[in-house]
C-alpha atoms as a PDB file:
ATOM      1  CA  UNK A   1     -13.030 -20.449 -13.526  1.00  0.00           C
ATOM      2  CA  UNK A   2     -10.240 -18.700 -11.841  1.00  0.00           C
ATOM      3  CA  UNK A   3      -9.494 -16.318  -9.679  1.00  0.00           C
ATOM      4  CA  UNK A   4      -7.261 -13.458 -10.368  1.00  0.00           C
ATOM      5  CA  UNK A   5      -5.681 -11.159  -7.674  1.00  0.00           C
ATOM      6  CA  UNK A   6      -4.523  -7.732  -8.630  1.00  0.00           C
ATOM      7  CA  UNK A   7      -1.767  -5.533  -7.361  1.00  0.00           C
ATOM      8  CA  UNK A   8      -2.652  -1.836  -9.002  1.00  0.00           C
ATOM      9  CA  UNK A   9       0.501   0.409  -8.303  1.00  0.00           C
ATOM     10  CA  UNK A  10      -1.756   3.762  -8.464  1.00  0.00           C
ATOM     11  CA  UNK A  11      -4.949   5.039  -8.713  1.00  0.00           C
ATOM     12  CA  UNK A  12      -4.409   5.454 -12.384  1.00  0.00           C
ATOM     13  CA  UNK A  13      -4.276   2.024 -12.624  1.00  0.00           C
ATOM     14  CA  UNK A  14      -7.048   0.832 -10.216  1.00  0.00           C
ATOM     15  CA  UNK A  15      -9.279   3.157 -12.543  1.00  0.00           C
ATOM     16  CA  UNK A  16      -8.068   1.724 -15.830  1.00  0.00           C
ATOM     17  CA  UNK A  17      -8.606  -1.792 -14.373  1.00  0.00           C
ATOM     18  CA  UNK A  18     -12.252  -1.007 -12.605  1.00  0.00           C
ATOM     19  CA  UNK A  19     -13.446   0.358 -16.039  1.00  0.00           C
ATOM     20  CA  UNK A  20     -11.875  -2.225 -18.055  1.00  0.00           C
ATOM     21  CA  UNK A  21     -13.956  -5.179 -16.141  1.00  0.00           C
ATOM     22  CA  UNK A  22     -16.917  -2.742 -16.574  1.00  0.00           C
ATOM     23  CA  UNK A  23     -16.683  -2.820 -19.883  1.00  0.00           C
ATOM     24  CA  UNK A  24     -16.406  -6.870 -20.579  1.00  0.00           C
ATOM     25  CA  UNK A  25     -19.284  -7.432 -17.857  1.00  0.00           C
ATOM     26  CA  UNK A  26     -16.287  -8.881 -15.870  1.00  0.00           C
ATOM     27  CA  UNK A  27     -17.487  -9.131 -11.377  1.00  0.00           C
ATOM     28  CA  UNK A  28     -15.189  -7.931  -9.385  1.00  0.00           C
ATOM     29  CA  UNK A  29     -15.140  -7.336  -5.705  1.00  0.00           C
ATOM     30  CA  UNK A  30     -13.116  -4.892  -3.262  1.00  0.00           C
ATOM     31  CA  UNK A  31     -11.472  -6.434  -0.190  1.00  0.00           C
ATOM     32  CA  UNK A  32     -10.949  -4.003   2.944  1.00  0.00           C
ATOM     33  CA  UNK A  33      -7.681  -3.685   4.414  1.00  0.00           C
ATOM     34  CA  UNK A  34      -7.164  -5.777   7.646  1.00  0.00           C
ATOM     35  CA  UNK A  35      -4.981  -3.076   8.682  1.00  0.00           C
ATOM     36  CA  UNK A  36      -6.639  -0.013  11.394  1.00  0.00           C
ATOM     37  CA  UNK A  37      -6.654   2.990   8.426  1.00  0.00           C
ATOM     38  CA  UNK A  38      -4.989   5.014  11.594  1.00  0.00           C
ATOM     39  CA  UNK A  39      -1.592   2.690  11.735  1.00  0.00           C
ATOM     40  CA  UNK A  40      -1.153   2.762   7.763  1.00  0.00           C
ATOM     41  CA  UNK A  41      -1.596   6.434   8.220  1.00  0.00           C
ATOM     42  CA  UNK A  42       1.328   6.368  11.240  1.00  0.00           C
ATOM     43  CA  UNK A  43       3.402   3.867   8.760  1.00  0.00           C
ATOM     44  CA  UNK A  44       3.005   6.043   5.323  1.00  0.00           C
ATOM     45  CA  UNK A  45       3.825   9.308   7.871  1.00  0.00           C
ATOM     46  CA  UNK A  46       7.027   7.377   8.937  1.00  0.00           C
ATOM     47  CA  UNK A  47       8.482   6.276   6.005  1.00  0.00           C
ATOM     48  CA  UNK A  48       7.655  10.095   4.435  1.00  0.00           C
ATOM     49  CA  UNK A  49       9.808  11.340   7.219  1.00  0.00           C
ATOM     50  CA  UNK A  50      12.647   9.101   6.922  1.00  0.00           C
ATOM     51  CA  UNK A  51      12.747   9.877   3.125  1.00  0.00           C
ATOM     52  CA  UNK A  52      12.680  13.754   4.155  1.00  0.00           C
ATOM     53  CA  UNK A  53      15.554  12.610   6.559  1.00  0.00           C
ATOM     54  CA  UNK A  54      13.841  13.435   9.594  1.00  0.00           C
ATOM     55  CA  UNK A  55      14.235  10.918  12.763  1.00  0.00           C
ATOM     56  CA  UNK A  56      17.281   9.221  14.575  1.00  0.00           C
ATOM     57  CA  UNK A  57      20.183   6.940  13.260  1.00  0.00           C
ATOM     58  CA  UNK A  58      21.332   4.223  15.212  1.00  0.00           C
ATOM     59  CA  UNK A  59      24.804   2.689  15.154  1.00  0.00           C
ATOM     60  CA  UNK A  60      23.884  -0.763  15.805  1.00  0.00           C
ATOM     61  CA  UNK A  61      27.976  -1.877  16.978  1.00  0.00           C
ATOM     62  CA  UNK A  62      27.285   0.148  19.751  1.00  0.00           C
ATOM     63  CA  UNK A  63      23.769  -1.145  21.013  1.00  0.00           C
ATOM     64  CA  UNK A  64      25.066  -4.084  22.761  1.00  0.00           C
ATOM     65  CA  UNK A  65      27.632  -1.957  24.819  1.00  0.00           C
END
């Protein structure tokens, strides 16, 4: 047989797909991030302040003078 990898885009989804296996007897398996849970946090919290236009601009022609 095969194996399938899926990319849920919410929780919504991962539900609607756990259930749906479930249901048709299908195994499935859940694979830990190799990421420390503490540096997605610091990632997720970064990009939340950049949307929220917190943090410093750069011009990048004048880094090299």
């Amino acid at each position: 047989m095969e194996t399938l990898i899926v990319h849920p885009e919410n929780k919504e989804q991962l539900v609607a797909l756990k259930a749906f296996m479930k249901a048709l007897k299908i195994s499935f398996e859940k694979a830990k991030s190799p990421y420390d849970p503490e540096f997605v946090k610091m990632i997720q919290q970064g990009d939340e302040d950049l949307k929220a236009g917190k943090g410093v601009k750069v011009d990048i022609d004048s880094l090299w003078k």
